[in-house]
N, C-alpha and C. Protein backbone atom coordinates (compact mmCIF):
# COMPACT_ATOMS: atom_id res chain seq x y z
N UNK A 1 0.83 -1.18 0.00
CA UNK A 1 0.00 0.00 0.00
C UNK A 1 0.88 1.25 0.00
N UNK A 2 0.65 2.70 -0.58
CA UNK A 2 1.37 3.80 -0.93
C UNK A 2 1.09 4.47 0.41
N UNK A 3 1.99 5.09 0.25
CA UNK A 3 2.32 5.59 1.68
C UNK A 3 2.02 7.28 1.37
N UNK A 4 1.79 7.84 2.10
CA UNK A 4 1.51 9.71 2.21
C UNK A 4 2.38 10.08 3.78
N UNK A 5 2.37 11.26 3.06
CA UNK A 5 2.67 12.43 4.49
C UNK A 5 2.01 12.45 5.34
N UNK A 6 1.41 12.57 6.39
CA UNK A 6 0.73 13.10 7.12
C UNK A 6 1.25 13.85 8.79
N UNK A 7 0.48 14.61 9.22
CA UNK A 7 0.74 15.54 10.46
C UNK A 7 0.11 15.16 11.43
N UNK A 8 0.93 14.60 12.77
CA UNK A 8 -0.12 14.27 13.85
C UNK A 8 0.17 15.41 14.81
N UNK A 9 -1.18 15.46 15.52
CA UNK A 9 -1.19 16.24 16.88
C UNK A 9 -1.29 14.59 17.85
N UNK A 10 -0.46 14.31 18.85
CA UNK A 10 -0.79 13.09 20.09
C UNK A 10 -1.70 14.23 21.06
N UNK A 11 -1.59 15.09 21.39
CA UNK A 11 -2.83 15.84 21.82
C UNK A 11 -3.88 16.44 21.59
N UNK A 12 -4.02 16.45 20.49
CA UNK A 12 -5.69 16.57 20.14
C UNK A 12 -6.20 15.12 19.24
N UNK A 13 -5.06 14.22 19.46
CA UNK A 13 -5.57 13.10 18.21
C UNK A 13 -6.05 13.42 16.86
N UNK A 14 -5.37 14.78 16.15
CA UNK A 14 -5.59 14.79 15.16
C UNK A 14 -4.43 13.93 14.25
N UNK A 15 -4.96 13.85 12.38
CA UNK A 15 -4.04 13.09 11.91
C UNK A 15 -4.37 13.95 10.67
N UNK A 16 -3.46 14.74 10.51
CA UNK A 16 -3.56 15.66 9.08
C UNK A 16 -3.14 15.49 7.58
N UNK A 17 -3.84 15.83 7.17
CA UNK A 17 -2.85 15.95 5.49
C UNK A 17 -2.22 16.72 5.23
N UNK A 18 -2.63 17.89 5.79
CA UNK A 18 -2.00 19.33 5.25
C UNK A 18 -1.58 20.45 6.55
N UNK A 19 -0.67 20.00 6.59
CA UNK A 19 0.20 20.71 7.70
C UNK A 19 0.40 21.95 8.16
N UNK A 20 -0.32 22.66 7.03
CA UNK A 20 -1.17 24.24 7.59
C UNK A 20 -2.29 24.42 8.31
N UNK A 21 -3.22 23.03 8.46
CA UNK A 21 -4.73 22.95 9.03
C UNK A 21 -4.58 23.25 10.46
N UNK A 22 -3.61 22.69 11.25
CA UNK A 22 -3.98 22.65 12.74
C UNK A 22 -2.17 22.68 13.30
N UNK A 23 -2.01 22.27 14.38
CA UNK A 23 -0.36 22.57 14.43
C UNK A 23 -0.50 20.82 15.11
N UNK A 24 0.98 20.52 15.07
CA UNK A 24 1.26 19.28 15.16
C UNK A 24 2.29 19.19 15.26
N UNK A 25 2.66 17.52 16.10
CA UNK A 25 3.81 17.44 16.57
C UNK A 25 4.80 17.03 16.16
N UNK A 26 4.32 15.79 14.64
CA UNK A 26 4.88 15.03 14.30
C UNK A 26 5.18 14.32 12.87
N UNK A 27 5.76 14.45 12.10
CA UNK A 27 5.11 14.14 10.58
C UNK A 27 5.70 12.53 10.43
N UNK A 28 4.67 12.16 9.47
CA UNK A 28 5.14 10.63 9.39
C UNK A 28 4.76 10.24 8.07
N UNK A 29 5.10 9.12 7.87
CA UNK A 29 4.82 8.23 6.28
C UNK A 29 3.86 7.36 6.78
N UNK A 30 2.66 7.11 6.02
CA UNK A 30 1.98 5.95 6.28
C UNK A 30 0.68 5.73 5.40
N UNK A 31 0.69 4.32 5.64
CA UNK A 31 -0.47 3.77 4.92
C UNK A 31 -1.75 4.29 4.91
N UNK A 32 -2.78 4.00 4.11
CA UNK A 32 -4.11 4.20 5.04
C UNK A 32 -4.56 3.06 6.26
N UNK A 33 -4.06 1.53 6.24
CA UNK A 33 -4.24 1.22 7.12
C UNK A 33 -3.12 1.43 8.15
N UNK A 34 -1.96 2.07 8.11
CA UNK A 34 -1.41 2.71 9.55
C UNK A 34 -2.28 3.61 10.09
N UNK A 35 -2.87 4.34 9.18
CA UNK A 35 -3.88 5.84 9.73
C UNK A 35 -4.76 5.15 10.55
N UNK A 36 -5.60 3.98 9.58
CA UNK A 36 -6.73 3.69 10.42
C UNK A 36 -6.19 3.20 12.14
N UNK A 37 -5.10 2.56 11.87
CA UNK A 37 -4.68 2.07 12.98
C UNK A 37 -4.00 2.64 14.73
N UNK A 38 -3.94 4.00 13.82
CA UNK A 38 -3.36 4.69 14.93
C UNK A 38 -4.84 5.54 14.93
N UNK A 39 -5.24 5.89 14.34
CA UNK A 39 -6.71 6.63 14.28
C UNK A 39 -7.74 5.80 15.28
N UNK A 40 -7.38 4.37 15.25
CA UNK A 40 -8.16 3.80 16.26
C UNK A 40 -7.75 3.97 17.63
N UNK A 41 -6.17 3.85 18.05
CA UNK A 41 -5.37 4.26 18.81
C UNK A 41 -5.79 5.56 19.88
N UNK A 42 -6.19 6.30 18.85
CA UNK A 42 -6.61 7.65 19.57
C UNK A 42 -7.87 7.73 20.04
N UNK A 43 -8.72 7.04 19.54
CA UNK A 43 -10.33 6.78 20.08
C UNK A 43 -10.28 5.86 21.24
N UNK A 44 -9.28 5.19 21.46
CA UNK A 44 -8.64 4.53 22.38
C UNK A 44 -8.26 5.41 23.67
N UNK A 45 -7.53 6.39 23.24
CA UNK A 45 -7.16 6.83 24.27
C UNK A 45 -7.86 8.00 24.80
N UNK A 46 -8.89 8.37 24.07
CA UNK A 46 -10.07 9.30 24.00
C UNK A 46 -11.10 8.74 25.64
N UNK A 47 -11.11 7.11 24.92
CA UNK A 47 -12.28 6.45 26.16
C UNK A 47 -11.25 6.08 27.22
N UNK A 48 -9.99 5.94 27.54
CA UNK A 48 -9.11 5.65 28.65
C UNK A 48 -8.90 6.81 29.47
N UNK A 49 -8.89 7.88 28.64
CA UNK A 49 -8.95 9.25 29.23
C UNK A 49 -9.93 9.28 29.82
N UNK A 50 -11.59 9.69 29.65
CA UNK A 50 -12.89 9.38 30.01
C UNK A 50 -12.83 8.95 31.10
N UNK A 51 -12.04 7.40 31.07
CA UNK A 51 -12.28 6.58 32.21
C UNK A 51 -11.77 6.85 33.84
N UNK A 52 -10.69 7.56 33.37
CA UNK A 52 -10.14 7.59 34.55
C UNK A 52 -10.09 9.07 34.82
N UNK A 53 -10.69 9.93 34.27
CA UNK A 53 -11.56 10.88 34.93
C UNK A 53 -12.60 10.94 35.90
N UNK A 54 -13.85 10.52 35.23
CA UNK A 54 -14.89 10.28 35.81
C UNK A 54 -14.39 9.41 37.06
N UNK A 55 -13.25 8.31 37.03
CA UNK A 55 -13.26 7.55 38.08
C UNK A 55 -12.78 8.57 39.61
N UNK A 56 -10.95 9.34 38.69
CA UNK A 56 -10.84 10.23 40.09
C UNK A 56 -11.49 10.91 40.77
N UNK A 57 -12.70 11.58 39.87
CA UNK A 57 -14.19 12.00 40.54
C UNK A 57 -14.94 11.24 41.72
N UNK A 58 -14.53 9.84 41.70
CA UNK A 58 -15.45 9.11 42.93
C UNK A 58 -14.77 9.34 44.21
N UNK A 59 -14.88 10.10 44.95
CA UNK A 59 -14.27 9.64 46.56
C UNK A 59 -14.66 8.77 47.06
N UNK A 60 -15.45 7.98 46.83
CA UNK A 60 -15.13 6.37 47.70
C UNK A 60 -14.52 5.08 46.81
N UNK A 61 -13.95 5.46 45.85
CA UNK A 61 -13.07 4.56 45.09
C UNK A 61 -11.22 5.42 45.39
N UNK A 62 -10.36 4.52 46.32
CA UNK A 62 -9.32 4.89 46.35
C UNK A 62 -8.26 4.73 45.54
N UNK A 63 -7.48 5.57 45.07
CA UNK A 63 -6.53 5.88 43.87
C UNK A 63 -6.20 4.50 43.65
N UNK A 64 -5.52 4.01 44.00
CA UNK A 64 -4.71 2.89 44.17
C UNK A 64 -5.55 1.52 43.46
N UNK A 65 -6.72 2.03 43.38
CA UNK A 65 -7.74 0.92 42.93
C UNK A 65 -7.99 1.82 41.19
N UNK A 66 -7.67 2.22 40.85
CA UNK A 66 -7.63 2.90 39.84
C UNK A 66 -6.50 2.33 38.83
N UNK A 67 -5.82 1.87 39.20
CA UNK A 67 -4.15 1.55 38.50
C UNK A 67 -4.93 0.48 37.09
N UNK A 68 -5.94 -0.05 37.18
CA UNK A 68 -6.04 -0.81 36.22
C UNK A 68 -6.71 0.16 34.71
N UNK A 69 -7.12 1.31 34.76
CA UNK A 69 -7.47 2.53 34.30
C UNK A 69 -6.35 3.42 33.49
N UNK A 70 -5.63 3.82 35.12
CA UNK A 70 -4.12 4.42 34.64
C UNK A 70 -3.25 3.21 33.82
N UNK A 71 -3.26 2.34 33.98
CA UNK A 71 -2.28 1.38 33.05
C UNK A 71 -2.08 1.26 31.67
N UNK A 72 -3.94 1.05 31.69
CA UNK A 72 -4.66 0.91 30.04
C UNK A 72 -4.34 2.56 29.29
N UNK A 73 -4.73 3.21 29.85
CA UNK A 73 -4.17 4.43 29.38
C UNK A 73 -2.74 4.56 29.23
N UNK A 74 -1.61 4.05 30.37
CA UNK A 74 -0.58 4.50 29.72
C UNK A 74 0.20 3.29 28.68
N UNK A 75 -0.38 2.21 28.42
CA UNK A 75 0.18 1.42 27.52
C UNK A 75 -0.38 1.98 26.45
N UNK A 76 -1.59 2.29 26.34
CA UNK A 76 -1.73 2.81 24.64
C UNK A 76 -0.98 4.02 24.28
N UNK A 77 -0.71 4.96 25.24
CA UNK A 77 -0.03 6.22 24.57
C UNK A 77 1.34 5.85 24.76
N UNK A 78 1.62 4.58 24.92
CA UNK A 78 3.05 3.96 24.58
C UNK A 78 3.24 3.34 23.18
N UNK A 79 1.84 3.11 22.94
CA UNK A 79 1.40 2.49 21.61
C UNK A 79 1.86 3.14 20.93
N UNK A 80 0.97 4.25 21.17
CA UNK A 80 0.76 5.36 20.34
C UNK A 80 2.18 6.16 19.88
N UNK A 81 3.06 6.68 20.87
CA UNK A 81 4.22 6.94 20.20
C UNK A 81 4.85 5.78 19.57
N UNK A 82 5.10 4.57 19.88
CA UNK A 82 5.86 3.77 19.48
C UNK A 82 5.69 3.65 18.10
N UNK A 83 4.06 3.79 17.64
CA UNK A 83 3.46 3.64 15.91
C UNK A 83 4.33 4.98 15.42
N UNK A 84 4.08 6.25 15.95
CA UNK A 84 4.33 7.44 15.24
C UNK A 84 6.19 7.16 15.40
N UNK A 85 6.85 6.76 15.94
CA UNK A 85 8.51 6.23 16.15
C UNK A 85 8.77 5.67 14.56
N UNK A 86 8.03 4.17 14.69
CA UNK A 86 8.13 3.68 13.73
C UNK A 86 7.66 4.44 12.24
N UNK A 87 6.53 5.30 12.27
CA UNK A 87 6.03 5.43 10.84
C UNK A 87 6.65 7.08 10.87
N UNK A 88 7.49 7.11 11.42
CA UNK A 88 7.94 8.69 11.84
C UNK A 88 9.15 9.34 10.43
N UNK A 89 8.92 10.55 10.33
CA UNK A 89 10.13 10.08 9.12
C UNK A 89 11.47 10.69 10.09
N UNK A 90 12.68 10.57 9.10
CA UNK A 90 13.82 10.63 9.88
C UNK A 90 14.24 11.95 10.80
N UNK A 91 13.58 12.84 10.38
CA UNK A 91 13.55 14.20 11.36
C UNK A 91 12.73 14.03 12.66
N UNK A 92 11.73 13.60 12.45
CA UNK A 92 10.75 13.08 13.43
C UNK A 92 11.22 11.83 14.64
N UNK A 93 11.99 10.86 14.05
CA UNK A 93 12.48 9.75 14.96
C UNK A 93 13.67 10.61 15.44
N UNK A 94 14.49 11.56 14.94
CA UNK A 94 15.75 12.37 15.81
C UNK A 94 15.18 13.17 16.61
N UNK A 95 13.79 14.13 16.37
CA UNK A 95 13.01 14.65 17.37
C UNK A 95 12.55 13.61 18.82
N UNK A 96 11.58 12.53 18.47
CA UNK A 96 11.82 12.12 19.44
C UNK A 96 12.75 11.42 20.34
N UNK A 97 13.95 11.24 19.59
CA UNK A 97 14.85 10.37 20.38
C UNK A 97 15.89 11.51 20.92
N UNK A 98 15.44 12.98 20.65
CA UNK A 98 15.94 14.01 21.34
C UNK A 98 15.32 14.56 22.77
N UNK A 99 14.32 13.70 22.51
CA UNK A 99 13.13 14.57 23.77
C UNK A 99 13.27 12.94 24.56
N UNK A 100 13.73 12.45 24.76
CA UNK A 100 13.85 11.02 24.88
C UNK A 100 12.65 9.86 24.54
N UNK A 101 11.98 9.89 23.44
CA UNK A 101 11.04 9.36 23.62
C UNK A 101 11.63 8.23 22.54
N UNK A 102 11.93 7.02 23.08
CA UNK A 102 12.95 6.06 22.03
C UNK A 102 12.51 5.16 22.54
N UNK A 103 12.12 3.55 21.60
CA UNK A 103 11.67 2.63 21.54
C UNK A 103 12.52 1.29 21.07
């Protein structure tokens, strides 16, 4: 499958074409099924976010009982950079392996 440019924001979960639309962190090469795949990624971390909001909201659920929440959340946005690492182009993988984010 042909590969395109595209512009991610990891904080707004956007995934751009055109790198004037919105600002972003990261440019990468990828498929349409990498897009879909990290595009799912982010709806992912959309409802993990959710989750463990609403949860720190409960005072009779103690933090510590939460870790299964915080986990799921932080393995996917481990995912999540690790996809944009890999589909990252070479300015992008020296960016993050400058900010230490290396896989």
């Amino acid at each position: 499958m042909e590969k395109q440019t595209y512009y991610v924001s990891v904080a707004s979960g956007d995934i751009l074409n055109d790198k004037t639309d919105s600002p972003y962190e990261f440019e990468i090469e990828a498929s349409e099924d990498d897009i879909k795949r990290l595009q799912d990624m982010f709806n992912h971390k959309d409802k993990a976010d959710w989750g463990t909001f609403v949860l720190s909201h409960i005072p009779i659920v103690p933090y510590h009982q939460l870790d299964k929440e915080n986990d799921d959340y932080d393995a996917n946005m481990y995912a999540i950079y690790k996809l944009i690492y890999e589909l990252g182009t070479p300015e992008t993988k020296r960016e993050m392996e400058r900010q230490g984010i290396v896989f």
